[in-house]
C-alpha atoms as a PDB file:
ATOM      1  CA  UNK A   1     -87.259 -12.987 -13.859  1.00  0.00           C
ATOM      2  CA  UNK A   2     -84.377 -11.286 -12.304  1.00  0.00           C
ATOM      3  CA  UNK A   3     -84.070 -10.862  -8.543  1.00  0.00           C
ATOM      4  CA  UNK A   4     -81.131  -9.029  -6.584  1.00  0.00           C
ATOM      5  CA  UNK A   5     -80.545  -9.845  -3.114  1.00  0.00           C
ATOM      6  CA  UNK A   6     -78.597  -7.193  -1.176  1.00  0.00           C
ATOM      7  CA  UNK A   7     -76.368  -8.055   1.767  1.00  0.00           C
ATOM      8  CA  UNK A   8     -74.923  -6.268   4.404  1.00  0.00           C
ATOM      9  CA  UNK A   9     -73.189  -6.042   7.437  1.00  0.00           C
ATOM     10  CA  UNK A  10     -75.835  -5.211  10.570  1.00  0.00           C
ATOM     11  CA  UNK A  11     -75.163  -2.078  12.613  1.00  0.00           C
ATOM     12  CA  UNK A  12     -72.668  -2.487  14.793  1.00  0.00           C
ATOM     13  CA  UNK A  13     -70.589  -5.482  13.763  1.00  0.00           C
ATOM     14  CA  UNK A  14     -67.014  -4.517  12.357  1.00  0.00           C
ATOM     15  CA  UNK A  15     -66.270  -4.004   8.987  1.00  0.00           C
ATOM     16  CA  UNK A  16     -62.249  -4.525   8.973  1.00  0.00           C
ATOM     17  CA  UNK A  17     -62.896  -4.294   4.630  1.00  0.00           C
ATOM     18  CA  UNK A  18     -65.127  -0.946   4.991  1.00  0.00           C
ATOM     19  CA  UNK A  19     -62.248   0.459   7.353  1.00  0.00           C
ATOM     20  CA  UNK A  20     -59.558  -1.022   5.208  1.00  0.00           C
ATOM     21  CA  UNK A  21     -61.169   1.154   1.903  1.00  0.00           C
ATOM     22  CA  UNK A  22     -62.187   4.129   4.299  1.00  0.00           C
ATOM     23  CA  UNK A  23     -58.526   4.355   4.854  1.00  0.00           C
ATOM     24  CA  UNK A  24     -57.593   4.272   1.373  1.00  0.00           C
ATOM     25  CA  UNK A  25     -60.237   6.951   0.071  1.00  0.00           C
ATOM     26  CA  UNK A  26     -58.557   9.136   2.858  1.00  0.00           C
ATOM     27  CA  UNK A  27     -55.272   8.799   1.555  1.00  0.00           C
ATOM     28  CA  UNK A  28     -56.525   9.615  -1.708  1.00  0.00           C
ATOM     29  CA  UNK A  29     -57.643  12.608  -0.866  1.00  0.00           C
ATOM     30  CA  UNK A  30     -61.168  11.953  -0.308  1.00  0.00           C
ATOM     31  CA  UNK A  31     -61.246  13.295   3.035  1.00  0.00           C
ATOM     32  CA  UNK A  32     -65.140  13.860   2.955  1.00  0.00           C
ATOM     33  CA  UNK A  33     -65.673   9.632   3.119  1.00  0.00           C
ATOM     34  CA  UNK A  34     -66.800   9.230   6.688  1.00  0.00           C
ATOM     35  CA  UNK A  35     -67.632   5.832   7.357  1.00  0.00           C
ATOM     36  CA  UNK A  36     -67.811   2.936   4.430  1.00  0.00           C
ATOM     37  CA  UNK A  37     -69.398  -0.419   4.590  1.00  0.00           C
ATOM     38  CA  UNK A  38     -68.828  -3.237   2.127  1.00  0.00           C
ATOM     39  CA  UNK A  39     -71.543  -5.585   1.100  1.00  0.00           C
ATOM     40  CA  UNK A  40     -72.578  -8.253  -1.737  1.00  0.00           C
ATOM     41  CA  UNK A  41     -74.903  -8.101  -4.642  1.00  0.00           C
ATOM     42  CA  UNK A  42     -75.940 -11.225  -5.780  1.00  0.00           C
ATOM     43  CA  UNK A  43     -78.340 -11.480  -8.906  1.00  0.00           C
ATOM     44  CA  UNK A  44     -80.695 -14.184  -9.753  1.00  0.00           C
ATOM     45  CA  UNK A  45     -82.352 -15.315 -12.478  1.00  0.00           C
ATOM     46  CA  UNK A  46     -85.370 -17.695 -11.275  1.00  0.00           C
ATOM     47  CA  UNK A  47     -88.133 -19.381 -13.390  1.00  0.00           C
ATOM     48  CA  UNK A  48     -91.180 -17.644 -12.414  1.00  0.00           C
ATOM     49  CA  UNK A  49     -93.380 -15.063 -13.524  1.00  0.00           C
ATOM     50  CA  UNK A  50     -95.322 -13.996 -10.683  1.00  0.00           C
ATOM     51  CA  UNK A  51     -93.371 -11.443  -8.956  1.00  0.00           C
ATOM     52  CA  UNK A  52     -94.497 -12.143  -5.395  1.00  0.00           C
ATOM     53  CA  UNK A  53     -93.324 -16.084  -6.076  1.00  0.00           C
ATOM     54  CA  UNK A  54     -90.494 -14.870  -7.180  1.00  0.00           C
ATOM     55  CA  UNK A  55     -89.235 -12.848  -4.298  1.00  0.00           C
ATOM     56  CA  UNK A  56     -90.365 -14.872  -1.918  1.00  0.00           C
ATOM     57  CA  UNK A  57     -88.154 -17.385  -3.204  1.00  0.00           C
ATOM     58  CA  UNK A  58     -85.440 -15.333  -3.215  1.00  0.00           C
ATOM     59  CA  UNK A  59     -86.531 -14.486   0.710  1.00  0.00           C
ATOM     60  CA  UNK A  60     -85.708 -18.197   1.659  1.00  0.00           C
ATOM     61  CA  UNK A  61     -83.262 -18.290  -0.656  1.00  0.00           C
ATOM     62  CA  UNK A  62     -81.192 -15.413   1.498  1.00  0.00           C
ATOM     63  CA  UNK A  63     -82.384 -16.920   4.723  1.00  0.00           C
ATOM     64  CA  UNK A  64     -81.167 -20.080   3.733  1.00  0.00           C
ATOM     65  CA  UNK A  65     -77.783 -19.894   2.108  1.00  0.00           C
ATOM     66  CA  UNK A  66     -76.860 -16.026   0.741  1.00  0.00           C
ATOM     67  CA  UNK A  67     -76.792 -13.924   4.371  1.00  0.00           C
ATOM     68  CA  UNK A  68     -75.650 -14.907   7.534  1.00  0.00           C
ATOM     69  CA  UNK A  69     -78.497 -13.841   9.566  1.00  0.00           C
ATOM     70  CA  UNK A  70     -76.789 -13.424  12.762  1.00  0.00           C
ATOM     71  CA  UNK A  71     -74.300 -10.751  11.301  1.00  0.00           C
ATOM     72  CA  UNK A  72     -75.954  -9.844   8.011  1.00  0.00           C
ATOM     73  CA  UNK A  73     -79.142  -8.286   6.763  1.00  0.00           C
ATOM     74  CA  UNK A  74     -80.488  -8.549   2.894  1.00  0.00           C
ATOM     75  CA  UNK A  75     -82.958  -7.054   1.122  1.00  0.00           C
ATOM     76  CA  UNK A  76     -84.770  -8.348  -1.537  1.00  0.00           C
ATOM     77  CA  UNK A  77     -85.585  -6.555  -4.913  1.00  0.00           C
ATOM     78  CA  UNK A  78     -87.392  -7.880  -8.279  1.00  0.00           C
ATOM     79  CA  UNK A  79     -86.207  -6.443 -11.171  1.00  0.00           C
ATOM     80  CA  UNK A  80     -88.198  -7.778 -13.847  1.00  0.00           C
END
């Protein structure tokens, strides 16, 4: 089953990468960008077929290891 954690900065701490490719896009031309925030996709691929096993796995999994919970927040999403 595959599984895709989401994680992303939390409101409020800085994002020098986000600014850093805000900055960029502006200098492009894309003058409309107003604010950008980088983040991580990680995919899994577990061995389990019941989906609410599965993500609450993947849960620990992200509270464990994958996000740093004191400046990051994931979200948790089976894909099937």
């Amino acid at each position: 089953m595959k599984i895709r954690v989401d994680v992303k900065l939390k409101n409020g701490v800085l994002d020098p990468q986000g600014r850093a490719v805000a900055h960029a896009l502006h200098t492009l031309g894309f003058d409309e960008v107003a604010d950008v925030r980088i983040g991580k996709a990680i995919e899994l691929e577990v061995n389990e077929t019941d989906k609410e096993k599965a993500k609450a796995r993947a849960v620990e999994m992200a509270q464990k290891l994958l996000a740093n919970l004191v400046i990051e927040s994931y979200t948790v999403e089976v894909l099937g």
